[in-house]
C-alpha atoms as a PDB file:
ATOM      1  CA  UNK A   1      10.910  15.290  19.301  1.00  0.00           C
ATOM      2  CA  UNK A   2      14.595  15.762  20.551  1.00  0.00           C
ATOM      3  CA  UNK A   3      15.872  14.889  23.534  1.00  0.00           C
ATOM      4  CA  UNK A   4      18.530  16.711  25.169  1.00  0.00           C
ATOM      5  CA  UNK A   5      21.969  14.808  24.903  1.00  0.00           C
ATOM      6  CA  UNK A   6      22.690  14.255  28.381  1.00  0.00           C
ATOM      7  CA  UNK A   7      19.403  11.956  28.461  1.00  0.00           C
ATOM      8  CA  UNK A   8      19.914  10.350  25.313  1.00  0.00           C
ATOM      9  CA  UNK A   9      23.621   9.233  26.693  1.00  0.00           C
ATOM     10  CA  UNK A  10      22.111   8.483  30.089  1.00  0.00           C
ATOM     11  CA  UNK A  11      19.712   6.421  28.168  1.00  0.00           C
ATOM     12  CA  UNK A  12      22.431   4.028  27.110  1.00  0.00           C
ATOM     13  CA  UNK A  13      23.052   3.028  30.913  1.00  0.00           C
ATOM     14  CA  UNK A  14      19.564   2.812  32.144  1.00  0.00           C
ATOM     15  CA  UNK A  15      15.937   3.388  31.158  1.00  0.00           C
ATOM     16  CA  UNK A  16      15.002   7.655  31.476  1.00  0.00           C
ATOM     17  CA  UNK A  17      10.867   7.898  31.938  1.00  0.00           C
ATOM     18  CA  UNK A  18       9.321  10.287  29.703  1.00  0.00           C
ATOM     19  CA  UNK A  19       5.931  10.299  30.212  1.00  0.00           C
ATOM     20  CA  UNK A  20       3.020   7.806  31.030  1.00  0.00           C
ATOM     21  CA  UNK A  21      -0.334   8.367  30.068  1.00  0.00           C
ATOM     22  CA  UNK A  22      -3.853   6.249  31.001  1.00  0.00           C
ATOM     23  CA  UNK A  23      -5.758   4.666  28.062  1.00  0.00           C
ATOM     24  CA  UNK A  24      -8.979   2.777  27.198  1.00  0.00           C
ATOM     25  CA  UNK A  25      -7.260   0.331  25.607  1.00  0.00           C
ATOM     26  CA  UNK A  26      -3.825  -0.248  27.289  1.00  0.00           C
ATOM     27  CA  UNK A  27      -4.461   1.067  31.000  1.00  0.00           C
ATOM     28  CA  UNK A  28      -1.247   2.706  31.554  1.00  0.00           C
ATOM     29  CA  UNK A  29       1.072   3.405  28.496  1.00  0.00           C
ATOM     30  CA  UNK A  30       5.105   4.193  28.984  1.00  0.00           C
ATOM     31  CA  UNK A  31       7.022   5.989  27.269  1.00  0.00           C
ATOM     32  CA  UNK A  32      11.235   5.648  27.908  1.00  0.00           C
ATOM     33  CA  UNK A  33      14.486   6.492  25.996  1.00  0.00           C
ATOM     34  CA  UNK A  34      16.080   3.789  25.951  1.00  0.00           C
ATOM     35  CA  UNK A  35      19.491   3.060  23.756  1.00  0.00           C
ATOM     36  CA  UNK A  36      18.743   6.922  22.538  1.00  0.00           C
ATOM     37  CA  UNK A  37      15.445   5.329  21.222  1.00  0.00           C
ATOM     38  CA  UNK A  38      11.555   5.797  21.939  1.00  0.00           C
ATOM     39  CA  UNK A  39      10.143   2.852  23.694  1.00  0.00           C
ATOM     40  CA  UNK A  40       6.841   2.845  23.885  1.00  0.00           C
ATOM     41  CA  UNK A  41       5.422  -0.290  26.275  1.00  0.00           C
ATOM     42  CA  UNK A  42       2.818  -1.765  28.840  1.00  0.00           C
ATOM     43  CA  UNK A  43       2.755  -3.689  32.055  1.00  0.00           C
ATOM     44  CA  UNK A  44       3.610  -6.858  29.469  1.00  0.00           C
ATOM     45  CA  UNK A  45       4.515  -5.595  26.118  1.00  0.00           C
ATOM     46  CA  UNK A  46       6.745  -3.452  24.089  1.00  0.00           C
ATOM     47  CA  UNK A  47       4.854  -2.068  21.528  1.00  0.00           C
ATOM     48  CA  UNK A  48       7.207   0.147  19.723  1.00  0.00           C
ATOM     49  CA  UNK A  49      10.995   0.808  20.245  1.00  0.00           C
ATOM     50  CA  UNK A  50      12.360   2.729  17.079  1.00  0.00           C
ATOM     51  CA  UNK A  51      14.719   0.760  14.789  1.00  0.00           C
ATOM     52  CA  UNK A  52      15.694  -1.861  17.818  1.00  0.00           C
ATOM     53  CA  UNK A  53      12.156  -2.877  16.939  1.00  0.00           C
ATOM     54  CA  UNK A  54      14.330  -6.492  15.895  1.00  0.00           C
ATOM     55  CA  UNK A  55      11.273  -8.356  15.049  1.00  0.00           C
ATOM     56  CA  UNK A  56      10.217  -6.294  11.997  1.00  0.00           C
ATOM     57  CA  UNK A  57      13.628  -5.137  11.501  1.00  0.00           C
ATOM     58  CA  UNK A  58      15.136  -8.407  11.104  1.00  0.00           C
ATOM     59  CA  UNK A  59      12.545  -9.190   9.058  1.00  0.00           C
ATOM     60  CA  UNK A  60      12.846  -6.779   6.453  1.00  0.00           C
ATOM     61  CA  UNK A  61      16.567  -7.244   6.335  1.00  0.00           C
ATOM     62  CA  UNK A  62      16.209 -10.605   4.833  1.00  0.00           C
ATOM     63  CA  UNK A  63      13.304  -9.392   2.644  1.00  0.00           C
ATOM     64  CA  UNK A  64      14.066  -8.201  -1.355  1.00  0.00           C
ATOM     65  CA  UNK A  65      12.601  -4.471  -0.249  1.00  0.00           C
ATOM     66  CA  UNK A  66      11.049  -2.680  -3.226  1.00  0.00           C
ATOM     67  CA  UNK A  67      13.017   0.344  -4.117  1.00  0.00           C
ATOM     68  CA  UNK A  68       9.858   2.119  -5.483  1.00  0.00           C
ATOM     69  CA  UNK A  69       8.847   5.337  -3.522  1.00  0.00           C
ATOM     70  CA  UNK A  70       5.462   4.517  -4.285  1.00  0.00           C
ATOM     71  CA  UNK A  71       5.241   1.584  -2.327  1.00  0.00           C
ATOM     72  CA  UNK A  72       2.506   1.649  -0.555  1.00  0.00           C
ATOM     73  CA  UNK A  73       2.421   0.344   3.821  1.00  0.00           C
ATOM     74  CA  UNK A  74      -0.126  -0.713   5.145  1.00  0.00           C
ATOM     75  CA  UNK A  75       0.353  -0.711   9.098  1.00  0.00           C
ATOM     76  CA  UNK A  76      -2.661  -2.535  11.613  1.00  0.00           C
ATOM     77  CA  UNK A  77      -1.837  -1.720  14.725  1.00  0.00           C
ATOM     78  CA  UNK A  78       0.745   1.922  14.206  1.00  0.00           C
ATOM     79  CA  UNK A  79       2.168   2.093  17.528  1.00  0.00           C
ATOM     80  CA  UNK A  80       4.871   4.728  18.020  1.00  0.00           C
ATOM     81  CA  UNK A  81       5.557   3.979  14.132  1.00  0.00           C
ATOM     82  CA  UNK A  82       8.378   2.054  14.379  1.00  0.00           C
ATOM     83  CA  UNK A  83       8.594   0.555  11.029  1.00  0.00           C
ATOM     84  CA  UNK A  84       8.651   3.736   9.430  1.00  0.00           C
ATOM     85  CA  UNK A  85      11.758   4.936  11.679  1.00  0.00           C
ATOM     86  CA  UNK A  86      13.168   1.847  10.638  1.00  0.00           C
ATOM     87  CA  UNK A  87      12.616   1.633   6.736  1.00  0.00           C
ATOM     88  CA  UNK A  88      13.315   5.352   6.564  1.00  0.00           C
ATOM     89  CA  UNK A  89      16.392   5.634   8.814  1.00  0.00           C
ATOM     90  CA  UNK A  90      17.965   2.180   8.432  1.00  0.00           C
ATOM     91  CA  UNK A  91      16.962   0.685   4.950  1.00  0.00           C
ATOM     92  CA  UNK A  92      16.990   4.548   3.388  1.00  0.00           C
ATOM     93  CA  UNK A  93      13.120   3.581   1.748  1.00  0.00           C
ATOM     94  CA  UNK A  94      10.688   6.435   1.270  1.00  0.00           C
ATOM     95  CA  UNK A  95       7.477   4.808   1.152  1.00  0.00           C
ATOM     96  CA  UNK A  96       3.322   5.888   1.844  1.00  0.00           C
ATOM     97  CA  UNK A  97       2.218   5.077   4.801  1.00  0.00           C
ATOM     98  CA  UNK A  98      -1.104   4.086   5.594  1.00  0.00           C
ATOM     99  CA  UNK A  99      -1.377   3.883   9.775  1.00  0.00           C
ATOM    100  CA  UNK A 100      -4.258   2.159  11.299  1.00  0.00           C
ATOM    101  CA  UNK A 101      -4.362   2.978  15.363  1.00  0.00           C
ATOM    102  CA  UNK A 102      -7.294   2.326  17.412  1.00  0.00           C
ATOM    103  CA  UNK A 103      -5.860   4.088  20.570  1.00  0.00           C
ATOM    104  CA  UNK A 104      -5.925   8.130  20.180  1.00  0.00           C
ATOM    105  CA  UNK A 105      -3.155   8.011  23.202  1.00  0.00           C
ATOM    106  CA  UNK A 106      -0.725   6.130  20.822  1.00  0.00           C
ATOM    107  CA  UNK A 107      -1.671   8.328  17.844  1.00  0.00           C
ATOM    108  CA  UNK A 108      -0.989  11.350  20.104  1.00  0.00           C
ATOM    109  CA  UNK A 109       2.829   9.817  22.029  1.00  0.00           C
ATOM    110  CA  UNK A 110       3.399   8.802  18.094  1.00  0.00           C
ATOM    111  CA  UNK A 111       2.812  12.313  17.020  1.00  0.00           C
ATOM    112  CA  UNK A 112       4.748  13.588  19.709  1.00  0.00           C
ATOM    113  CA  UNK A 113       7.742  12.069  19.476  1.00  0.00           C
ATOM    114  CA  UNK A 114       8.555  10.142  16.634  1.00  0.00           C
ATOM    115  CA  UNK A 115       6.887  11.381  13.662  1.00  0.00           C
ATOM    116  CA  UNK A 116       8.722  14.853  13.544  1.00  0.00           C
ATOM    117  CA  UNK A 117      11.608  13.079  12.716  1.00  0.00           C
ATOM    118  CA  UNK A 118      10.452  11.263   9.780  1.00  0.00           C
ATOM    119  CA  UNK A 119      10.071  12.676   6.377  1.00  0.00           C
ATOM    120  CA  UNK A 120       8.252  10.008   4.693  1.00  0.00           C
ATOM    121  CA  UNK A 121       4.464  10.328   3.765  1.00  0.00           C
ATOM    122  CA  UNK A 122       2.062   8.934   6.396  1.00  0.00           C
ATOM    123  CA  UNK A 123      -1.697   8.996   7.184  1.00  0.00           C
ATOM    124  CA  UNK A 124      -2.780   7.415  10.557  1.00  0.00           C
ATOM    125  CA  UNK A 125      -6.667   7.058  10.846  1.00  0.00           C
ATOM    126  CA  UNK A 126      -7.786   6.505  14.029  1.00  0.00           C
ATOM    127  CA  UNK A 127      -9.941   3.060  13.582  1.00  0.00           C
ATOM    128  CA  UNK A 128     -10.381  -0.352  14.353  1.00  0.00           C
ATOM    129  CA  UNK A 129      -8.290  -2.590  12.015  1.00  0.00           C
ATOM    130  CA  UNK A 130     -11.318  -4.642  11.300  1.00  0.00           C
ATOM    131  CA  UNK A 131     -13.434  -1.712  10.342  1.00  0.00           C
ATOM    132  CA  UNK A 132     -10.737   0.054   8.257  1.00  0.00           C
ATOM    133  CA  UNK A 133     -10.183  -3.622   6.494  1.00  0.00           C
ATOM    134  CA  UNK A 134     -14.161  -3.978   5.872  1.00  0.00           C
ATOM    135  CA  UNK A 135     -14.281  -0.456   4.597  1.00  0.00           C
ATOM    136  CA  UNK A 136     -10.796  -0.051   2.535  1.00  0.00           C
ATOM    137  CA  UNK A 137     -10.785  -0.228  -1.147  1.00  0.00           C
ATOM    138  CA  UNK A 138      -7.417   0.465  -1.979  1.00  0.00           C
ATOM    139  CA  UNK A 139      -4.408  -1.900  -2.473  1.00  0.00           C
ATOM    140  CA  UNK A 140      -1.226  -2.669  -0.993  1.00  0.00           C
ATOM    141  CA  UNK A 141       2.189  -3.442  -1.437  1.00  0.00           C
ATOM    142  CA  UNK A 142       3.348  -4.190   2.409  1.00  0.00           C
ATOM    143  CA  UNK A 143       0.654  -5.115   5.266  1.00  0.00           C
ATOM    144  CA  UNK A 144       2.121  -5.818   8.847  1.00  0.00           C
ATOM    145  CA  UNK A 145      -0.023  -6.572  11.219  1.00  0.00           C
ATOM    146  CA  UNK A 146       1.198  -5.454  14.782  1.00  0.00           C
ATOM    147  CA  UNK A 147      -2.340  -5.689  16.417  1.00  0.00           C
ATOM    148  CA  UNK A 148      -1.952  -6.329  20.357  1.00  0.00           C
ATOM    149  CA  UNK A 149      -4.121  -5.365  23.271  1.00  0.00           C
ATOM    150  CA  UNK A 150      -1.068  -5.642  26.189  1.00  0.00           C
ATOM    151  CA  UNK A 151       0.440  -9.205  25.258  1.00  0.00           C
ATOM    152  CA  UNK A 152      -2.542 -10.737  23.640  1.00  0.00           C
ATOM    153  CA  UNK A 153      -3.702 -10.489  19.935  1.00  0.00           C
ATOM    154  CA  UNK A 154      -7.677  -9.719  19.630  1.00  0.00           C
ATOM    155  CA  UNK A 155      -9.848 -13.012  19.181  1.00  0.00           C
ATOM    156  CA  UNK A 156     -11.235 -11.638  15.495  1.00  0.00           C
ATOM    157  CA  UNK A 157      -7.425 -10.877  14.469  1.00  0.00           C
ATOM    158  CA  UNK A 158      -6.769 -14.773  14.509  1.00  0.00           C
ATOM    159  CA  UNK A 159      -9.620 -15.507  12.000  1.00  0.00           C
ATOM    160  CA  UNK A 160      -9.391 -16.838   8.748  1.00  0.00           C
ATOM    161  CA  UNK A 161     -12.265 -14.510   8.073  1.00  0.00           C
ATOM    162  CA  UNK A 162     -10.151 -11.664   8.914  1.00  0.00           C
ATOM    163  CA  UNK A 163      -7.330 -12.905   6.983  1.00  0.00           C
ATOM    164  CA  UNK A 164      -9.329 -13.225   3.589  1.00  0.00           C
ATOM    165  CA  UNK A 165     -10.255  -9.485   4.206  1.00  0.00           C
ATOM    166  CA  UNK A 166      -6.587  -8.676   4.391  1.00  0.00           C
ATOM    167  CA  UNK A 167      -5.900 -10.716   1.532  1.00  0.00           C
ATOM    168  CA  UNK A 168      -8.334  -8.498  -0.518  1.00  0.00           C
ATOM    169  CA  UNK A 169      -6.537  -5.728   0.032  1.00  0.00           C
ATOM    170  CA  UNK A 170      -2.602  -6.966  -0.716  1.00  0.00           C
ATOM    171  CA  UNK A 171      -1.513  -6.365  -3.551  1.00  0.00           C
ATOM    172  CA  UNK A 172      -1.013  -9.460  -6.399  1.00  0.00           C
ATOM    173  CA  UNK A 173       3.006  -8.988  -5.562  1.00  0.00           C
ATOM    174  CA  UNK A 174       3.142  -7.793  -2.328  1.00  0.00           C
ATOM    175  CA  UNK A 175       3.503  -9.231   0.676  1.00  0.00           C
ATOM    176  CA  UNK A 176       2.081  -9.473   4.569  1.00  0.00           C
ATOM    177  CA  UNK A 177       3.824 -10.103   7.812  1.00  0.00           C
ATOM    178  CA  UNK A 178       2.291 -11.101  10.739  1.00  0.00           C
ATOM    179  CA  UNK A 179       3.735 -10.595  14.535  1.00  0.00           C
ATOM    180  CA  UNK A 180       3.002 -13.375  17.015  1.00  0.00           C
ATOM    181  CA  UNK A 181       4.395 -13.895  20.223  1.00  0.00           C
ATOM    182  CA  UNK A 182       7.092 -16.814  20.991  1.00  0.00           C
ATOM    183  CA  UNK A 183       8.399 -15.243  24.083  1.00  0.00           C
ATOM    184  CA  UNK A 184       7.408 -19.088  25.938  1.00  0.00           C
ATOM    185  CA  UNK A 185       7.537 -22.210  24.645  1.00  0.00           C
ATOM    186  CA  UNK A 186       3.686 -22.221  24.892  1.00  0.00           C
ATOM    187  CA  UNK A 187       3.704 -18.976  23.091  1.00  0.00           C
ATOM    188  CA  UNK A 188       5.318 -20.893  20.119  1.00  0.00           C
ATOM    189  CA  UNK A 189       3.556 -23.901  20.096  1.00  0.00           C
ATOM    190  CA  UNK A 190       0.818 -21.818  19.932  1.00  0.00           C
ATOM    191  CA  UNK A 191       2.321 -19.230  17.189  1.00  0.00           C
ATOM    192  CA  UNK A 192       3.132 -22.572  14.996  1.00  0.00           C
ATOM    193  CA  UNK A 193      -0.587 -24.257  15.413  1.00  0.00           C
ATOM    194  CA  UNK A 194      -1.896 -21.028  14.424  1.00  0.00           C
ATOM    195  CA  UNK A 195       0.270 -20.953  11.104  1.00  0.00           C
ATOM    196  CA  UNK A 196       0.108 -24.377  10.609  1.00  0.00           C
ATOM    197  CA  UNK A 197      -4.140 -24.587  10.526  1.00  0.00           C
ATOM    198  CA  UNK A 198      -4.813 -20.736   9.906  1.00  0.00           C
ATOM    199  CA  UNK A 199      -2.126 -18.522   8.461  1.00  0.00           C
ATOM    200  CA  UNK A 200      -0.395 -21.068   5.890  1.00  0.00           C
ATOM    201  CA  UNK A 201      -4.475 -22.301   4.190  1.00  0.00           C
ATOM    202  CA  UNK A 202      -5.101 -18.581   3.573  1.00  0.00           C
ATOM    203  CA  UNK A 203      -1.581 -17.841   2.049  1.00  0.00           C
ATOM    204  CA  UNK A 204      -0.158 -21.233   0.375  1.00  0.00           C
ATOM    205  CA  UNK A 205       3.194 -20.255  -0.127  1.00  0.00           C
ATOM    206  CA  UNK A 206       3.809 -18.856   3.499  1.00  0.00           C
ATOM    207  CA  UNK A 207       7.089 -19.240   5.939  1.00  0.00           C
ATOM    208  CA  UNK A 208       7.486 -18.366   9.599  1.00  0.00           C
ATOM    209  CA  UNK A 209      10.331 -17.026  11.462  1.00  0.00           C
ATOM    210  CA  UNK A 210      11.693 -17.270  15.061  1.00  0.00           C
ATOM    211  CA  UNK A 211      13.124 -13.220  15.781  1.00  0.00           C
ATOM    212  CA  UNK A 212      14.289 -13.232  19.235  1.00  0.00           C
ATOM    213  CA  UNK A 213      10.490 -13.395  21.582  1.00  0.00           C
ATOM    214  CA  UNK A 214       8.439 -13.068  18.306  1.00  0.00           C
ATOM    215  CA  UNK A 215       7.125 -15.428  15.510  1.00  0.00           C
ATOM    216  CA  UNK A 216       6.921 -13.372  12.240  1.00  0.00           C
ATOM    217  CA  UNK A 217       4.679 -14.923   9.645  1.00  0.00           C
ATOM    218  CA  UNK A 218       5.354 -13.867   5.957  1.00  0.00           C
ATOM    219  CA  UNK A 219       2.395 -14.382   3.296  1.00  0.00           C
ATOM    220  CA  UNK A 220       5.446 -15.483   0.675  1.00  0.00           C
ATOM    221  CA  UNK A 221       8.234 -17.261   1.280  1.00  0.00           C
ATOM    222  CA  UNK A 222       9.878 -16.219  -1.773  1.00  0.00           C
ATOM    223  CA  UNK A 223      10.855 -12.838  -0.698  1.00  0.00           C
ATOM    224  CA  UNK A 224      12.709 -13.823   1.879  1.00  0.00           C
ATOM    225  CA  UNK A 225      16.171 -14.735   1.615  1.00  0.00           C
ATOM    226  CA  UNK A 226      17.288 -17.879   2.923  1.00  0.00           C
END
């Protein structure tokens, strides 16, 4: 969805509301331009916010990115699908998406707004993560997992049981990223126990990164650059 111009440049001096809508999941969920970018957020959290999405985006910029159309995405927790605006529109990739959304208000903002402006193949099913994890069969080359309900991750998210399941699923060569908070110093003492007793004894050869208010854990460290 286009905005008009005079929004998107009065976007770059202050926030311009767009719509909010109530949800079963979120409460109240906002949608701003912001920067001439969708930001979609709660009371506590941004959830989405095109390619100024830095945690992921940073991310990926020190990752070796396969070039391969067919690359297949897995994405728990879709939000306004902000890494496909980014990989599309900033590192020029045309994967397959595979988006997994539990809230049908974030599926609908998503299809509202940002998806007509991407041309890359996606699929959003409307599911729990941990269902579509139990049930899925098919393997991946990329997994983030962006799962938050307001600023908090879902108890069963932080499991190593979970994280097996994911494992099953990831492809022998690819690769999955994992968003924590580290807004707070608690937040990232917390972010590095997890890693430290959780994240790193499923995935051996993991690394962590501090982006800005986010701890980004990376299945392989090898595919980052130092």
């Amino acid at each position: 969805m286009k905005e008009s111009k005079i929004k998107s440049l009065l976007s770059y001096l202050t926030e311009v509301h767009l719509e909010s809508v109530p949800s079963e999941y979120n409460d109240q969920l906002h949608v701003v331009l912001k920067n001439g970018r969708y930001q979609l957020c709660t009371e506590n959290a941004i959830y989405s916010y095109g390619d100024k999405y830095d945690n992921f985006r940073k991310c990926f910029k020190k990752m070796q990115l396969p070039d391969s159309s067919g690359t297949k995405v897995l994405l728990l927790g879709f939000g306004m699908g902000s890494i496909p605006y980014m990989l599309e529109k900033v590192f020029m990739k045309n994967y397959r998406f595979t988006g997994v959304e539990i809230d049908p208000m974030i599926i609908y903002l998503a299809s509202k707004y940002v998806l007509p402006e991407l041309s890359s193949e996606i699929s959003i099913i409307g599911t729990d993560a941990a269902t579509f994890v139990e049930q899925n069969e098919e393997l991946f080359d990329i997994i983030c997992i962006d799962i938050f309900i307001d600023d908090n991750i879902p108890p069963y998210f932080l499991t190593e049981s979970f994280l097996i399941k994911v494992k099953e699923i990831i492809k022998e060569s690819g690769v999955i990223l994992f968003n924590h908070l580290g807004y707070t110093s608690l937040d990232v003492s917390k972010s590095k126990q997890y890693f430290e007793t959780v994240f790193s004894k499923i995935f051996f050869d993991s690394t962590m990164i501090k982006v800005h208010k986010n701890i980004m854990m990376i299945s392989k460290r090898d595919v980052v650059n130092a």
